[in-house]
C-alpha atoms as a PDB file:
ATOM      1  CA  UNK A   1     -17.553 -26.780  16.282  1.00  0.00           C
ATOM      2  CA  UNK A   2     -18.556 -23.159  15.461  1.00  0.00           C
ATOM      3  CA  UNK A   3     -15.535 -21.950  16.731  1.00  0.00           C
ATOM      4  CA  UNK A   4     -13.579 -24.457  14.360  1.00  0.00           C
ATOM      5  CA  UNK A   5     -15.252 -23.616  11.377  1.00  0.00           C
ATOM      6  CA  UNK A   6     -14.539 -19.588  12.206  1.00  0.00           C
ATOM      7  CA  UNK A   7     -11.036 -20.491  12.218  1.00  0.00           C
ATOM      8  CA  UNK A   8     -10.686 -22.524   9.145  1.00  0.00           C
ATOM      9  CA  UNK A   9     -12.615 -19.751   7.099  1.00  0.00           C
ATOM     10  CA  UNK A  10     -10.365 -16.994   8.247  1.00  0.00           C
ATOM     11  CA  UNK A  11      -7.658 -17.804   6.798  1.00  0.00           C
ATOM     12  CA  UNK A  12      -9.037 -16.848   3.028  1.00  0.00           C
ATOM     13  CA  UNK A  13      -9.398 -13.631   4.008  1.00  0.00           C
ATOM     14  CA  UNK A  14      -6.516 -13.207   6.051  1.00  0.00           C
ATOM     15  CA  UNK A  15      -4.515 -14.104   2.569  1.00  0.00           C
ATOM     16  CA  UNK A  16      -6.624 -11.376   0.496  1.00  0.00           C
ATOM     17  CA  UNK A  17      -6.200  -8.418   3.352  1.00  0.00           C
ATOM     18  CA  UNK A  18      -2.514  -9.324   3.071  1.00  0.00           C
ATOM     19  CA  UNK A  19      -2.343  -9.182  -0.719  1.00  0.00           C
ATOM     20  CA  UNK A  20      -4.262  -5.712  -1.078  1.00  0.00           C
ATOM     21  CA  UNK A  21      -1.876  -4.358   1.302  1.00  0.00           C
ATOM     22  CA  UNK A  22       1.223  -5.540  -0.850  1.00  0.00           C
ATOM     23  CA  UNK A  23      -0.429  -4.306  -3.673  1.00  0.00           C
ATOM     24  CA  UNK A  24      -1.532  -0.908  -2.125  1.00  0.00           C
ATOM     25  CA  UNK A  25       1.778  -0.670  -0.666  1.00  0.00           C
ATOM     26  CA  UNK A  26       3.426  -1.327  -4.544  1.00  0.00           C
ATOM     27  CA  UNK A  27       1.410   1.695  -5.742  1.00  0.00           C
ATOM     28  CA  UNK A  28       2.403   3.820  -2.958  1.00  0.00           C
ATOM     29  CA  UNK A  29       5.951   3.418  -3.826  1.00  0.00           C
ATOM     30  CA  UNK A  30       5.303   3.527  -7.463  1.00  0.00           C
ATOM     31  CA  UNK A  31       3.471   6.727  -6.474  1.00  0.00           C
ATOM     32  CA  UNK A  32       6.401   7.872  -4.860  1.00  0.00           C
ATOM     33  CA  UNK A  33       9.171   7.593  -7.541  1.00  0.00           C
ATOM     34  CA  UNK A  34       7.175   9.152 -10.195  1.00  0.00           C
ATOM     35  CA  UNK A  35       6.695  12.356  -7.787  1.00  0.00           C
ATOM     36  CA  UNK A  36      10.531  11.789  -7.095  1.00  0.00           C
ATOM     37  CA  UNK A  37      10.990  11.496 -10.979  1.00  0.00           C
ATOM     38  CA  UNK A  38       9.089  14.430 -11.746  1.00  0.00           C
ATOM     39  CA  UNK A  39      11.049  16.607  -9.146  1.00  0.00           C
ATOM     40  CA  UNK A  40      14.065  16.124 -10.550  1.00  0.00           C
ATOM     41  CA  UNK A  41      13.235  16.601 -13.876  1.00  0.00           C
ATOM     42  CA  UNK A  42      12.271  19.980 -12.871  1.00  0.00           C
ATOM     43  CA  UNK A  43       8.190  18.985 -13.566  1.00  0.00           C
ATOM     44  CA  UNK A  44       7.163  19.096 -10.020  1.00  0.00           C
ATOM     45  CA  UNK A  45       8.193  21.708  -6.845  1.00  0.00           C
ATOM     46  CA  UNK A  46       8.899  21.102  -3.496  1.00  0.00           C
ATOM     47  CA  UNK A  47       7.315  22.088  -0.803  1.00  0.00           C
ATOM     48  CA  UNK A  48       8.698  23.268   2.614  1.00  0.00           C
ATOM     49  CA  UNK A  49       7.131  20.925   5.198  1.00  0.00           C
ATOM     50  CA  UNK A  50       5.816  23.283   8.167  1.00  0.00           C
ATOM     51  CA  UNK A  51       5.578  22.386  11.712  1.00  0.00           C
END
């Protein structure tokens, strides 16, 4: 019975984890073409990755 109720109450926060990582992941890439945006337009530098 305890293990039931466990399992039906997951699922809520199963569905908001999975949201915030759509929406984290929409920011990243948002993130991304604004840097990518500003590079070409000269606004931002590149810099050479080192190993």
């Amino acid at each position: 019975m305890v293990g039931e109720f466990a399992l039906k109450n997951q699922d809520p926060i199963e569905e908001v984890d999975e949201r915030f990582d759509a929406d984290v992941e929409q920011l990243w890439i948002e993130e991304a073409q604004r840097r990518y945006d500003a590079y070409l337009k000269g606004e931002l530098k590149a810099w050479k990755a080192t190993t």
